[in-house]
C-alpha atoms as a PDB file:
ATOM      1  CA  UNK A   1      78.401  97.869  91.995  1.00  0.00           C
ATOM      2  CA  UNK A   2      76.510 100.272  89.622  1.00  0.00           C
ATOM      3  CA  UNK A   3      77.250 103.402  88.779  1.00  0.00           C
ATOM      4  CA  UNK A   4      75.257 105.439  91.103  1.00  0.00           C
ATOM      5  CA  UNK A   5      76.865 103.386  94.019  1.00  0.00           C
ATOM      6  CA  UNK A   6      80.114 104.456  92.507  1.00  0.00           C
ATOM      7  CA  UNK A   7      79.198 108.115  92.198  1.00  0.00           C
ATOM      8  CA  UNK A   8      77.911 108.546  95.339  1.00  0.00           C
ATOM      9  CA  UNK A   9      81.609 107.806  97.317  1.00  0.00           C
ATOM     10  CA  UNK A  10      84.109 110.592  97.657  1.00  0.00           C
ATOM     11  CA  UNK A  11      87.684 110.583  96.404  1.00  0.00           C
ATOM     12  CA  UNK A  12      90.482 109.762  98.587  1.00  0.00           C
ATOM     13  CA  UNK A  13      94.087 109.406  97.462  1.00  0.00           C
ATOM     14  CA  UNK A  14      96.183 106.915  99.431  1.00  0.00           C
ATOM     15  CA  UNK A  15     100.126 107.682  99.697  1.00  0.00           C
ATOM     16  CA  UNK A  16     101.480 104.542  99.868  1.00  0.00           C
ATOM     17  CA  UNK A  17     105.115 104.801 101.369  1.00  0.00           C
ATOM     18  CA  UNK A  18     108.053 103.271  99.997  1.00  0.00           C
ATOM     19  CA  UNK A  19     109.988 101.418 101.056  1.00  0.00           C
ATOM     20  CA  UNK A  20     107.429  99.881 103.905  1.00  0.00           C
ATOM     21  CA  UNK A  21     106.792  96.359 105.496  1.00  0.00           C
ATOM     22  CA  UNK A  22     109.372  93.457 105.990  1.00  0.00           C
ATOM     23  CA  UNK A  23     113.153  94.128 106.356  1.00  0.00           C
ATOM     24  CA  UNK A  24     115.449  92.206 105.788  1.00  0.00           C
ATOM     25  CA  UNK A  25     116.033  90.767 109.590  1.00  0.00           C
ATOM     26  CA  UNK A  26     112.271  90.081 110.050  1.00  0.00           C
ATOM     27  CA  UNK A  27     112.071  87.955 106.629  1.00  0.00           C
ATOM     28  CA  UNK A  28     115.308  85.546 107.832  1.00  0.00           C
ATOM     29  CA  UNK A  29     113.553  85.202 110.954  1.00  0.00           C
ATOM     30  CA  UNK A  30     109.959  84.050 109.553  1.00  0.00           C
ATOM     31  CA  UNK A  31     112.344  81.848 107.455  1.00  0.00           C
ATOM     32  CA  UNK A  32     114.302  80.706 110.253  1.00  0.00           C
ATOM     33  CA  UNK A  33     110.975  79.333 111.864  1.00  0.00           C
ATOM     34  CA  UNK A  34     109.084  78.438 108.631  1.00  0.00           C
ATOM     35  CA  UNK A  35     112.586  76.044 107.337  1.00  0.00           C
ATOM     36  CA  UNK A  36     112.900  74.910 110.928  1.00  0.00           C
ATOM     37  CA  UNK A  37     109.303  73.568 110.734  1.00  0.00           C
ATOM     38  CA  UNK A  38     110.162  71.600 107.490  1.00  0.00           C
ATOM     39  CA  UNK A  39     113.327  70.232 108.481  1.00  0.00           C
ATOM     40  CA  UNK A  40     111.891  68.809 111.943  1.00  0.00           C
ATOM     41  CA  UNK A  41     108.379  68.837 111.777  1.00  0.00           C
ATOM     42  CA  UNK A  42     106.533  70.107 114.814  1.00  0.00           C
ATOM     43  CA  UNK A  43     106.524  71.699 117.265  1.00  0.00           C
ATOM     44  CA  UNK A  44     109.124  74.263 117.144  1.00  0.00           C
ATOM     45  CA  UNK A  45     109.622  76.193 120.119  1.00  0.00           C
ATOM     46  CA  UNK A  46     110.101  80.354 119.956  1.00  0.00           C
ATOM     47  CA  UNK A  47     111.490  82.177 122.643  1.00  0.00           C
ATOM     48  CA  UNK A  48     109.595  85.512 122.456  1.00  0.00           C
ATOM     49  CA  UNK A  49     107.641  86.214 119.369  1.00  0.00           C
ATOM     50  CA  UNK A  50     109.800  85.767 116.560  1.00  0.00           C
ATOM     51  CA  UNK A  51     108.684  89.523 115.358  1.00  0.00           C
ATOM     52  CA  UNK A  52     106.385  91.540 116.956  1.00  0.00           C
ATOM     53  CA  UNK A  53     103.172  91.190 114.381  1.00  0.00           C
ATOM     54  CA  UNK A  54      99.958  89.139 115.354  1.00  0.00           C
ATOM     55  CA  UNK A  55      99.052  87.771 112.300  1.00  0.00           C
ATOM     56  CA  UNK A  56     103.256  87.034 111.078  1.00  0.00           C
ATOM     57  CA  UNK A  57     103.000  85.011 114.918  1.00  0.00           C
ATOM     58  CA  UNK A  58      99.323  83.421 113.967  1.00  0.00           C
ATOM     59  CA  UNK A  59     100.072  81.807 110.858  1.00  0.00           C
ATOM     60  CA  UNK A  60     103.488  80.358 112.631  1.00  0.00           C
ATOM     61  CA  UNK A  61     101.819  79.012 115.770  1.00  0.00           C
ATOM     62  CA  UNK A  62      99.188  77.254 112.871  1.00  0.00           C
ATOM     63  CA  UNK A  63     102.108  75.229 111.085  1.00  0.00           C
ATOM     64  CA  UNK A  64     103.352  74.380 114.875  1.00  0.00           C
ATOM     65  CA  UNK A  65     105.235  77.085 116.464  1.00  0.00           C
ATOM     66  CA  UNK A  66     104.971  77.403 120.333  1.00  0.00           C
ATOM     67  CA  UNK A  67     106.019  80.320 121.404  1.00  0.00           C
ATOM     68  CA  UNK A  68     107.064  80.787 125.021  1.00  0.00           C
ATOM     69  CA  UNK A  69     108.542  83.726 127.234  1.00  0.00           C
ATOM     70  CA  UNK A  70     111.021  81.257 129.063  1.00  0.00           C
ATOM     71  CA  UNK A  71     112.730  78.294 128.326  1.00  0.00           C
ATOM     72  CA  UNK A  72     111.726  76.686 131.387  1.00  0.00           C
ATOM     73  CA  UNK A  73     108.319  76.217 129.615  1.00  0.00           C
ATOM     74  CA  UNK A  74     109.964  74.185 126.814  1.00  0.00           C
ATOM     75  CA  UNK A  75     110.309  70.418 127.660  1.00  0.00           C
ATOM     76  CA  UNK A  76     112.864  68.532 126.927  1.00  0.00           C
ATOM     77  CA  UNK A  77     111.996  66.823 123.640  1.00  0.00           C
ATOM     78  CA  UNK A  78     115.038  67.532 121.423  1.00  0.00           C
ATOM     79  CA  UNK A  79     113.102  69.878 119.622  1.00  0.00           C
ATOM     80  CA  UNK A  80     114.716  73.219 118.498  1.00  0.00           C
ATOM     81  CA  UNK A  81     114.520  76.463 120.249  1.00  0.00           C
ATOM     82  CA  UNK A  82     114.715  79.569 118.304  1.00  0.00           C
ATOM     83  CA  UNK A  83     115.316  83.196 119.401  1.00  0.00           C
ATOM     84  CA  UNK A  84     113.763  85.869 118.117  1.00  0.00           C
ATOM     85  CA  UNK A  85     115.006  88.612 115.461  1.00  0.00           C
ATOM     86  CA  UNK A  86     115.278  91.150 119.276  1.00  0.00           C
ATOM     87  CA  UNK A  87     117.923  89.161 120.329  1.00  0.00           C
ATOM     88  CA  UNK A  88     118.544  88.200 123.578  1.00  0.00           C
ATOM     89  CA  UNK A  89     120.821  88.423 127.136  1.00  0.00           C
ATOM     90  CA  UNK A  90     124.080  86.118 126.939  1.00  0.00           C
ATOM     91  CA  UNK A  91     122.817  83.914 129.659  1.00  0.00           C
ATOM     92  CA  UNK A  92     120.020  82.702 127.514  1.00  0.00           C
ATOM     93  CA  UNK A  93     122.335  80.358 125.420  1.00  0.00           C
ATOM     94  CA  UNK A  94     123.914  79.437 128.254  1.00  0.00           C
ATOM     95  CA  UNK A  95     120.858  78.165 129.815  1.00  0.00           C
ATOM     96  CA  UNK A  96     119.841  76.866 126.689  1.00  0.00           C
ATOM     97  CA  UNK A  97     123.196  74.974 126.442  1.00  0.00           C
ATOM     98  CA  UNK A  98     122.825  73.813 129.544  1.00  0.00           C
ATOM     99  CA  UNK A  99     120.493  72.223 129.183  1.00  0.00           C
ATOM    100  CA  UNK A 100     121.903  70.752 126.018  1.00  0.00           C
ATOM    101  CA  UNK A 101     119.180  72.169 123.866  1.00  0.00           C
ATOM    102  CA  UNK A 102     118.850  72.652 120.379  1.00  0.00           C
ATOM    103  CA  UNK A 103     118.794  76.383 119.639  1.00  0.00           C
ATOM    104  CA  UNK A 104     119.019  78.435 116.543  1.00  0.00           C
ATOM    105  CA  UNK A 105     119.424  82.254 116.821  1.00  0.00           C
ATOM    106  CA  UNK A 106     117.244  84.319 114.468  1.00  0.00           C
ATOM    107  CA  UNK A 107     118.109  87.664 116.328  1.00  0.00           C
ATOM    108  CA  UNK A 108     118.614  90.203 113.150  1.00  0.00           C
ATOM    109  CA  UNK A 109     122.374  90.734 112.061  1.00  0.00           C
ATOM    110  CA  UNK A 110     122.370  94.423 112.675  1.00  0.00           C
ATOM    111  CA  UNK A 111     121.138  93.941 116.104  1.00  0.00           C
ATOM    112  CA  UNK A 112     123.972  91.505 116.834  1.00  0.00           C
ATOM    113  CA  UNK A 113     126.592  94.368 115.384  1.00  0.00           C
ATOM    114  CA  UNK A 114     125.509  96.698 118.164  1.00  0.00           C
ATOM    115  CA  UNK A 115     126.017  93.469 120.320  1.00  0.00           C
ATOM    116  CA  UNK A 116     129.519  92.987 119.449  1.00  0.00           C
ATOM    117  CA  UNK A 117     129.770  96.869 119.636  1.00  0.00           C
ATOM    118  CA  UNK A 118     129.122  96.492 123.141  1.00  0.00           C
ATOM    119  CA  UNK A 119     131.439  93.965 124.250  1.00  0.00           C
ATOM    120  CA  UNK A 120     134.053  96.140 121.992  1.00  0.00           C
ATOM    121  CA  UNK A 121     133.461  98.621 124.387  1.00  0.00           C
ATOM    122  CA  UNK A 122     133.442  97.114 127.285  1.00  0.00           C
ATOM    123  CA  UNK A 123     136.323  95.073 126.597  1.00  0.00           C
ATOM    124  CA  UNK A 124     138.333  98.673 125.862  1.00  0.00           C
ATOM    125  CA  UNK A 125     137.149  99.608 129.290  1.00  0.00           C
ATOM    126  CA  UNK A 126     134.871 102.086 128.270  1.00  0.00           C
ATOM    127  CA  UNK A 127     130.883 102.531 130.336  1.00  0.00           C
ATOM    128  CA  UNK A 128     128.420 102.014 127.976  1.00  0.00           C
ATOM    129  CA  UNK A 129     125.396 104.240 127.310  1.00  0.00           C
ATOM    130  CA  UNK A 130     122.798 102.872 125.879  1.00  0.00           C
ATOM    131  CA  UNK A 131     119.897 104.906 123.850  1.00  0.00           C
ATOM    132  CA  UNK A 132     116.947 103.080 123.920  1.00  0.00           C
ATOM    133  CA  UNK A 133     113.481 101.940 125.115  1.00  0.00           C
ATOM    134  CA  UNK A 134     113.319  99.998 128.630  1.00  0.00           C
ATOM    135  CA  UNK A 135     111.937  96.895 129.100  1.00  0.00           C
ATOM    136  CA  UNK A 136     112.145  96.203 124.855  1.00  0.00           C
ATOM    137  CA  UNK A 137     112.895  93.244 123.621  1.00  0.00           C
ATOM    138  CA  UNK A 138     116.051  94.165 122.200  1.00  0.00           C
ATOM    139  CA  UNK A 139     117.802  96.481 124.542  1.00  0.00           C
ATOM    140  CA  UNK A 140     117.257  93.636 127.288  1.00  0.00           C
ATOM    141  CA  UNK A 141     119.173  91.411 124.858  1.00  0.00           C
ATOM    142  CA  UNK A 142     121.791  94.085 124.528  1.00  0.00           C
ATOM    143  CA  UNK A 143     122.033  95.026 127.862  1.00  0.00           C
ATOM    144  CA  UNK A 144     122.172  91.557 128.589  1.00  0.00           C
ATOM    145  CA  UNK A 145     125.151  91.052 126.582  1.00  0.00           C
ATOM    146  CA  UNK A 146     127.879  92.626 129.426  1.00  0.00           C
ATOM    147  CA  UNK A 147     127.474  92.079 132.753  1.00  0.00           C
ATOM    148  CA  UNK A 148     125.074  93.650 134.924  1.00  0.00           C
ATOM    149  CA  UNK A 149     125.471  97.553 135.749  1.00  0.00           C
ATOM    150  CA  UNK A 150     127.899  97.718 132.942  1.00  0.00           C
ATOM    151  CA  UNK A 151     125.273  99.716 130.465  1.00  0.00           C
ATOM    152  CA  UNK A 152     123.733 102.593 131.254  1.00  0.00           C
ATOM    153  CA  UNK A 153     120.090 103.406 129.805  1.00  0.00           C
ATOM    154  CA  UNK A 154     118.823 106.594 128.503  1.00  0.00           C
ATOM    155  CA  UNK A 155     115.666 107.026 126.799  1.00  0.00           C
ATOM    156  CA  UNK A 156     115.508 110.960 126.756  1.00  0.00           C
ATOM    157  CA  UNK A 157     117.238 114.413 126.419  1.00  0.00           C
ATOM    158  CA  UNK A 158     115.773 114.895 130.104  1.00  0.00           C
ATOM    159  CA  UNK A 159     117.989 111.497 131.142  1.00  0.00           C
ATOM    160  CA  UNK A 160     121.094 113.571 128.975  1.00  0.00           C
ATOM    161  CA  UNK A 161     121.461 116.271 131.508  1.00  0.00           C
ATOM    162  CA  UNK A 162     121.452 114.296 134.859  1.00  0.00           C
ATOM    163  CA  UNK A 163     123.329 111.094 133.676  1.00  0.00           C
ATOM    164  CA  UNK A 164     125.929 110.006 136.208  1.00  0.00           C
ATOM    165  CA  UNK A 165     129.480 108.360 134.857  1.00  0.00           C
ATOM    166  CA  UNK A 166     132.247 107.062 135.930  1.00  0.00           C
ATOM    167  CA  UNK A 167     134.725 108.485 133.747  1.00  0.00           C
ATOM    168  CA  UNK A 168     133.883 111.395 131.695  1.00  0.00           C
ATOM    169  CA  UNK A 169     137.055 110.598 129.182  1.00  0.00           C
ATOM    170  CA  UNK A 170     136.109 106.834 128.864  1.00  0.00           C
ATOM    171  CA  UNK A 171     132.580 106.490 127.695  1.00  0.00           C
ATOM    172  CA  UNK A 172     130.947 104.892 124.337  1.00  0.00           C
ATOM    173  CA  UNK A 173     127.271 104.850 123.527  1.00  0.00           C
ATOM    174  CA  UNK A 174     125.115 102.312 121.497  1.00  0.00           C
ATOM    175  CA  UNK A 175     121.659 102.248 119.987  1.00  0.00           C
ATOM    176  CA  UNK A 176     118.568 100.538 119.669  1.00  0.00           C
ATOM    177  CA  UNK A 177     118.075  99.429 116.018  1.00  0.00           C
ATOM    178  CA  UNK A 178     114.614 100.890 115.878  1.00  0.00           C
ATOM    179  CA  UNK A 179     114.250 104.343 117.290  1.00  0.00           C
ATOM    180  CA  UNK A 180     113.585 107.760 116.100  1.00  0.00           C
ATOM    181  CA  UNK A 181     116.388 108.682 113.779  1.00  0.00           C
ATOM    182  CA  UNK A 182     115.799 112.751 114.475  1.00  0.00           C
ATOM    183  CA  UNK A 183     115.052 111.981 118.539  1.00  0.00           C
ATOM    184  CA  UNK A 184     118.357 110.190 118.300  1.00  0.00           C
ATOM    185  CA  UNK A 185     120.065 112.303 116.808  1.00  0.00           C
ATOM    186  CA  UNK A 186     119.378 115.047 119.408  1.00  0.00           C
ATOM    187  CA  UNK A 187     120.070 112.845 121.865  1.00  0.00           C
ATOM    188  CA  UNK A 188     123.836 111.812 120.479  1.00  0.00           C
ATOM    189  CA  UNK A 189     124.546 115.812 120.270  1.00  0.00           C
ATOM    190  CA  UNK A 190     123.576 116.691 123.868  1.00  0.00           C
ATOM    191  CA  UNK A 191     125.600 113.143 124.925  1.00  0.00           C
ATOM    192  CA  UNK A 192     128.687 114.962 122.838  1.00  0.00           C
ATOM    193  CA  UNK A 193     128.169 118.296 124.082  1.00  0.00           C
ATOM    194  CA  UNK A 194     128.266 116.920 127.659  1.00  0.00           C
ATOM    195  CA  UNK A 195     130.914 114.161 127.210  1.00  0.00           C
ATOM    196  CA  UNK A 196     132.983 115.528 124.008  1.00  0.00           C
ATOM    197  CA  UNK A 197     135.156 112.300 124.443  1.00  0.00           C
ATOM    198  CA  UNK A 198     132.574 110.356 123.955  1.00  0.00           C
ATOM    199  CA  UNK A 199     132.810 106.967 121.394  1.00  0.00           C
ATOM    200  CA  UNK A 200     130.419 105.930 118.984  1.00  0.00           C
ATOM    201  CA  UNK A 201     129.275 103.146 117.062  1.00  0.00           C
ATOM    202  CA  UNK A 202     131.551 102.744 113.217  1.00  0.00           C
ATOM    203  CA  UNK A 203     128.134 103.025 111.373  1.00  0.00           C
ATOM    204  CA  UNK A 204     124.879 104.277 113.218  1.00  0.00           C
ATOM    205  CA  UNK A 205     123.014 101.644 114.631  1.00  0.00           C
ATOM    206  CA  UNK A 206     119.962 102.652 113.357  1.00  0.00           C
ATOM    207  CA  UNK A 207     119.294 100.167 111.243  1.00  0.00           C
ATOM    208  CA  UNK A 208     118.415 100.864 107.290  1.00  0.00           C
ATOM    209  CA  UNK A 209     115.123  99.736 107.676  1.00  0.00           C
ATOM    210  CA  UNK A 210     114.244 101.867 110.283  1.00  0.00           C
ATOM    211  CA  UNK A 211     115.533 104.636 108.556  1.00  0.00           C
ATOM    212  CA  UNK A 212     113.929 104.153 105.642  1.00  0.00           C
ATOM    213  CA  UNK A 213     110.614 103.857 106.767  1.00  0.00           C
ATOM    214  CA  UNK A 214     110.540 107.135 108.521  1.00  0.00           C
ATOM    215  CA  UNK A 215     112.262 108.334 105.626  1.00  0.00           C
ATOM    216  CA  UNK A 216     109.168 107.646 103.090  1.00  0.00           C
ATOM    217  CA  UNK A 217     106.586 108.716 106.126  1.00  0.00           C
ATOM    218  CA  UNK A 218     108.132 111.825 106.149  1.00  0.00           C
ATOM    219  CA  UNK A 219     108.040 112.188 102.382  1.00  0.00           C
ATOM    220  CA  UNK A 220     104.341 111.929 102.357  1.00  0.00           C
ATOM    221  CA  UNK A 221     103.241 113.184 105.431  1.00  0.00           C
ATOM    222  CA  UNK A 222     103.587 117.348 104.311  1.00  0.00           C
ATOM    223  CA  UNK A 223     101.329 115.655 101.406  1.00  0.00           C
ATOM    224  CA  UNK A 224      99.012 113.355 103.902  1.00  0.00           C
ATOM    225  CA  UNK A 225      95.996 114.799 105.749  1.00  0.00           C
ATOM    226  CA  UNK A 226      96.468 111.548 107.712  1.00  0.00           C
ATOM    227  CA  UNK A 227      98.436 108.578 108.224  1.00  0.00           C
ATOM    228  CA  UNK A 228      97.797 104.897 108.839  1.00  0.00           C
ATOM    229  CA  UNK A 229     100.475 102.916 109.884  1.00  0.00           C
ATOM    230  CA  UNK A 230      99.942  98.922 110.034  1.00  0.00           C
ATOM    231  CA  UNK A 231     101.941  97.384 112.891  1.00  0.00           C
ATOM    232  CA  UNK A 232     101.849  95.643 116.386  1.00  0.00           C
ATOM    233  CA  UNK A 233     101.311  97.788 119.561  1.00  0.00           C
ATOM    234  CA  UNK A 234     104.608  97.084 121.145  1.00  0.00           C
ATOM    235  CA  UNK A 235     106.222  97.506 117.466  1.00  0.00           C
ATOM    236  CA  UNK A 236     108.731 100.242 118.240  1.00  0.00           C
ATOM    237  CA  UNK A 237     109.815 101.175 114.823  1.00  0.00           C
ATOM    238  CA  UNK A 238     106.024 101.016 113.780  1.00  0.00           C
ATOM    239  CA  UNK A 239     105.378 103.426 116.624  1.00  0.00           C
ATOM    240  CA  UNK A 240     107.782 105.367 115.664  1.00  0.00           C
ATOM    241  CA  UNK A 241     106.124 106.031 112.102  1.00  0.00           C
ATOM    242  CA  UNK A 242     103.397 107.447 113.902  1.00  0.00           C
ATOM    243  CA  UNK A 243     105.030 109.933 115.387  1.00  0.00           C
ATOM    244  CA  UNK A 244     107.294 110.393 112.449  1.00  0.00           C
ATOM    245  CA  UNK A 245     103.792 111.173 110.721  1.00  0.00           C
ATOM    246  CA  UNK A 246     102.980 113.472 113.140  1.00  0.00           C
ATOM    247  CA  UNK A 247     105.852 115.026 113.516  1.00  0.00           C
ATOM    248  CA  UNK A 248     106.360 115.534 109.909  1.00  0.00           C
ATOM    249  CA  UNK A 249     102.969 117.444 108.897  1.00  0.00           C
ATOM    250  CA  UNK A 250      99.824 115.003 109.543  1.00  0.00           C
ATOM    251  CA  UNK A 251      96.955 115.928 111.065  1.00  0.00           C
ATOM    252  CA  UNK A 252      96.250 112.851 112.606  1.00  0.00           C
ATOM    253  CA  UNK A 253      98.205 109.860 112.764  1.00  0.00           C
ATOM    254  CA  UNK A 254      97.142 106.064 113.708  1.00  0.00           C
ATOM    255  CA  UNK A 255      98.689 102.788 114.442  1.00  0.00           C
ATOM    256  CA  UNK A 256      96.101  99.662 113.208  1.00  0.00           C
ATOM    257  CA  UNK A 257      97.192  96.255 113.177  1.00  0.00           C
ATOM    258  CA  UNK A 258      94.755  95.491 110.444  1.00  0.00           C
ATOM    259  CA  UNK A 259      91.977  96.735 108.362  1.00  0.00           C
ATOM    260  CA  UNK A 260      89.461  95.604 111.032  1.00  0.00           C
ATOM    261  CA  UNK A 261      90.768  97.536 113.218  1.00  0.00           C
ATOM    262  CA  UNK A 262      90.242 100.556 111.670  1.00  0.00           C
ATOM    263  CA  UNK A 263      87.397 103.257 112.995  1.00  0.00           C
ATOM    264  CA  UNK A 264      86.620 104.580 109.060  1.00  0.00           C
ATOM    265  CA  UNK A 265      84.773 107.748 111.035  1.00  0.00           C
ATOM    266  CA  UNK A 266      88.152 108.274 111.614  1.00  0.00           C
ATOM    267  CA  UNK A 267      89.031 109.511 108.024  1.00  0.00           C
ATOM    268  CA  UNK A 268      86.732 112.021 108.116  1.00  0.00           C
ATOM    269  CA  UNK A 269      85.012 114.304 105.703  1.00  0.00           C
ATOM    270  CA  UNK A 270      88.034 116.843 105.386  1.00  0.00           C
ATOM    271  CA  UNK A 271      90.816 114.154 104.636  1.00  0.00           C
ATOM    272  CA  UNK A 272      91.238 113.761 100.961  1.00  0.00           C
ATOM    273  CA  UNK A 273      94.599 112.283 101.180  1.00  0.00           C
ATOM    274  CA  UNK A 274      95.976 109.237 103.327  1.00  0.00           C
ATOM    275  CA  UNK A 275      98.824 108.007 103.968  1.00  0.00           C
ATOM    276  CA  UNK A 276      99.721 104.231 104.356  1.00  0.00           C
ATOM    277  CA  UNK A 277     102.787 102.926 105.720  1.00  0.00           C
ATOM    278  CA  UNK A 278     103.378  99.563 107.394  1.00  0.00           C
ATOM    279  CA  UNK A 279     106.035  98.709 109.960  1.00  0.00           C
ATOM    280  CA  UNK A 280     109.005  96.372 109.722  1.00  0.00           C
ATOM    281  CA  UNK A 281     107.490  93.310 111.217  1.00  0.00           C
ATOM    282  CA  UNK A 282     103.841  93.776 109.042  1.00  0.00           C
ATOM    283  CA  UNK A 283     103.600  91.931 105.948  1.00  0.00           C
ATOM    284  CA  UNK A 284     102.340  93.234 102.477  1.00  0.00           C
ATOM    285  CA  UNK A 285      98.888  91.527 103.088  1.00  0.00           C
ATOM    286  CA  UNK A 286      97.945  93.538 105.538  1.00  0.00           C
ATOM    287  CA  UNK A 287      98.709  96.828 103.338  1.00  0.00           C
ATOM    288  CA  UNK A 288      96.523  95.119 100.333  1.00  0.00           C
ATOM    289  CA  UNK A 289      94.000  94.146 103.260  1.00  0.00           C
ATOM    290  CA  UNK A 290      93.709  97.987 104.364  1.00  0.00           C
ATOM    291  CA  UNK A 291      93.340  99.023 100.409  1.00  0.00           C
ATOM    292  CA  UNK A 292      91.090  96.712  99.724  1.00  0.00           C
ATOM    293  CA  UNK A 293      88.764  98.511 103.028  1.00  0.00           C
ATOM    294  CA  UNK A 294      89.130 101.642 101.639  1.00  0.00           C
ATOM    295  CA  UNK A 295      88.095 101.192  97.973  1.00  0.00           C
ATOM    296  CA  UNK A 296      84.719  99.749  99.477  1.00  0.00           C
ATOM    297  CA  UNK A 297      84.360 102.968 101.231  1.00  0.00           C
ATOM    298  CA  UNK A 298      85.910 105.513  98.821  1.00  0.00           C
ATOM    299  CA  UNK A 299      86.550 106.402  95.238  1.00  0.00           C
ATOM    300  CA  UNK A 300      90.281 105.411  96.000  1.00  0.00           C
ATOM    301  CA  UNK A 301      93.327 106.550  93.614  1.00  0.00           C
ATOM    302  CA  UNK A 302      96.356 104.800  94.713  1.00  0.00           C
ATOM    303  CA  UNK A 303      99.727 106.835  94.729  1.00  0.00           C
ATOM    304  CA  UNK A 304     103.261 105.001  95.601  1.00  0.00           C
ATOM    305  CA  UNK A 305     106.269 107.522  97.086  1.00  0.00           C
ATOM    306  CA  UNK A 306     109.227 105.713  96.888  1.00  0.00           C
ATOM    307  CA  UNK A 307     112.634 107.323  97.997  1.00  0.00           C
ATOM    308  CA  UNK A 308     114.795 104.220  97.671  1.00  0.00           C
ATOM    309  CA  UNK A 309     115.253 100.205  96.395  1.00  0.00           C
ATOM    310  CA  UNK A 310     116.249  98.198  99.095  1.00  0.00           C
ATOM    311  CA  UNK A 311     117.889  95.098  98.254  1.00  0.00           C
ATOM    312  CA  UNK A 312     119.297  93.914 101.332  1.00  0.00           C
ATOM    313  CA  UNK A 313     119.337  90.046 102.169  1.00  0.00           C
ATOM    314  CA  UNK A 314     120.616  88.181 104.715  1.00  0.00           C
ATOM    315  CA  UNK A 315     121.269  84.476 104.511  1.00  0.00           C
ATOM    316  CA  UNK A 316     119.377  82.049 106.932  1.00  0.00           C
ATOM    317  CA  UNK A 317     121.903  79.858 109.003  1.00  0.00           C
ATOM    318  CA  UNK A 318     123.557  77.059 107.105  1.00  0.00           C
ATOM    319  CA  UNK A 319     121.647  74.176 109.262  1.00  0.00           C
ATOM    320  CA  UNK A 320     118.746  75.103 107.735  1.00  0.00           C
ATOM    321  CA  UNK A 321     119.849  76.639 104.629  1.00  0.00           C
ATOM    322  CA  UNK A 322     118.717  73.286 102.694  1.00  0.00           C
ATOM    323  CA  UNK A 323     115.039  73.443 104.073  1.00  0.00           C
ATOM    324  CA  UNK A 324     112.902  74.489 101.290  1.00  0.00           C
END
């Protein structure tokens, strides 16, 4: 590149939020798959994708994953059967035990603690609300955990004000791990101005990696003219970011799985400053991918927010803790 070439492209400061990318659930279930591989060779079968990211399920299905919706599409080989870092209804196992196959659960640990908050619940005797997203991944496996019609859904304030209980004095509410943490937080006031009885979780269910995320976003986005956010269409907490972006002072905000993907018309001649986030389930290739775009297009400056470490781990199970 010469000089001139250099001259001629216009400055553009990237934000990049931190923390971003992989939590800690998503990297024990990548694990959980990649050690699984190694110990038994292939295939391995995954219920679901293991985390909702194209490329993270790509690279998998090339060392041998399958990946399958059911496990009536799984034959019976002996093979294992993992389930993804969502989690999933109690009758799952059972299906999968009876059919005496070999499963492994990757669903995240913080997912399974609203699980066992759940039964808690509905063990007490308490009706369960549920804030979350239908038809996700995870609040089917939560939902799924207590017997059907025992968990009620609400997605919205609107669903707040014409929710229909049993009990007014015996209620308890749950959360998906991934949602807005200001949405939800409306939403748990106007469940505890209408039910002041109402139970909730020991430590929010938000998980921290949701939290965090939209934490950086919003420290960039009164900074951001726009915001990229790298993560899977049916991503929640990456969808989230967007609107977090939004929300929080961006112009324009815009969910890409990868640089490719990317319209660069898009960042047009008034945005001098972009922010870059990625969701839980994207890895830190992607981020260097969508960099790496933008200096061949710009005079780029690269600026990293961070507002916390995080240095949360969580162990892989001890069947496979040996593969290496």
């Amino acid at each position: 590149m010469t000089q001139t070439e250099s001259a001629e492209k216009r400055p553009l400061t990237i934000l990049l939020a931190a923390p971003r990318g992989f939590c800690a659930g998503v990297d024990r279930a990548i694990q959980i798959v990649e050690r699984a591989l190694i110990k038994y060779g292939a295939p391995v079968y995954v219920r679901h994708e293991i985390v909702h990211n194209k490329f993270v399920v790509d690279n998998l299905r090339a060392k041998g994953a399958v990946f399958v919706e059911e496990l009536d599409e799984i034959p019976d080989d002996g093979q294992p059967v993992i389930f993804s870092a969502h989690g999933v209804p109690k009758q799952v196992p059972a299906d999968a035990a009876a059919r005496e196959m070999f499963y492994i659960d990757a669903t995240c640990p913080l997912v399974s603690k609203v699980h066992r908050e759940a039964e808690r619940h509905f063990k007490n005797g308490r009706q369960l609300i549920l804030i979350g997203h239908r038809g996700h991944p995870e609040v089917i496996g939560t939902m799924g955990q207590l017997p059907c019609g025992a968990v009620v859904l609400v997605e919205t304030l609107d669903d707040v004000a014409t929710l229909q209980v049993r009990d007014e004095n015996n209620l308890a509410y749950c959360t998906q791990t991934t949602l807005s943490v200001d949405d939800t937080a409306d939403i748990v006031a106007a469940l505890k101005d209408r039910f002041p009885a109402i139970e909730g979780p020991h430590k929010e269910d938000i998980c921290y990696a949701t939290t965090n995320r939209q934490g950086a976003v919003k420290a960039i986005a009164t900074r951001a003219d726009a915001l990229i956010v790298i993560g899977a269409p049916n991503s929640s907490n990456s969808n989230r970011l967007v609107e977090v972006g939004a929300n929080g002072g961006c112009r324009k905000s815009m969910l890409v799985q990868r640089a490719a993907d990317i319209d660069w018309a898009w960042v047009d001649d008034d945005i001098y400053t972009l922010g870059l986030t990625a969701g839980a389930s994207a890895p830190e290739v992607l981020v260097e991918e969508v960099i790496a775009a933008a200096k061949q297009r710009f005079d780029v400056t690269v600026e990293e927010v961070t507002i916390t470490q995080e240095n949360v781990v969580f162990k892989v199970p001890g069947i496979l803790s040996a593969a290496e």
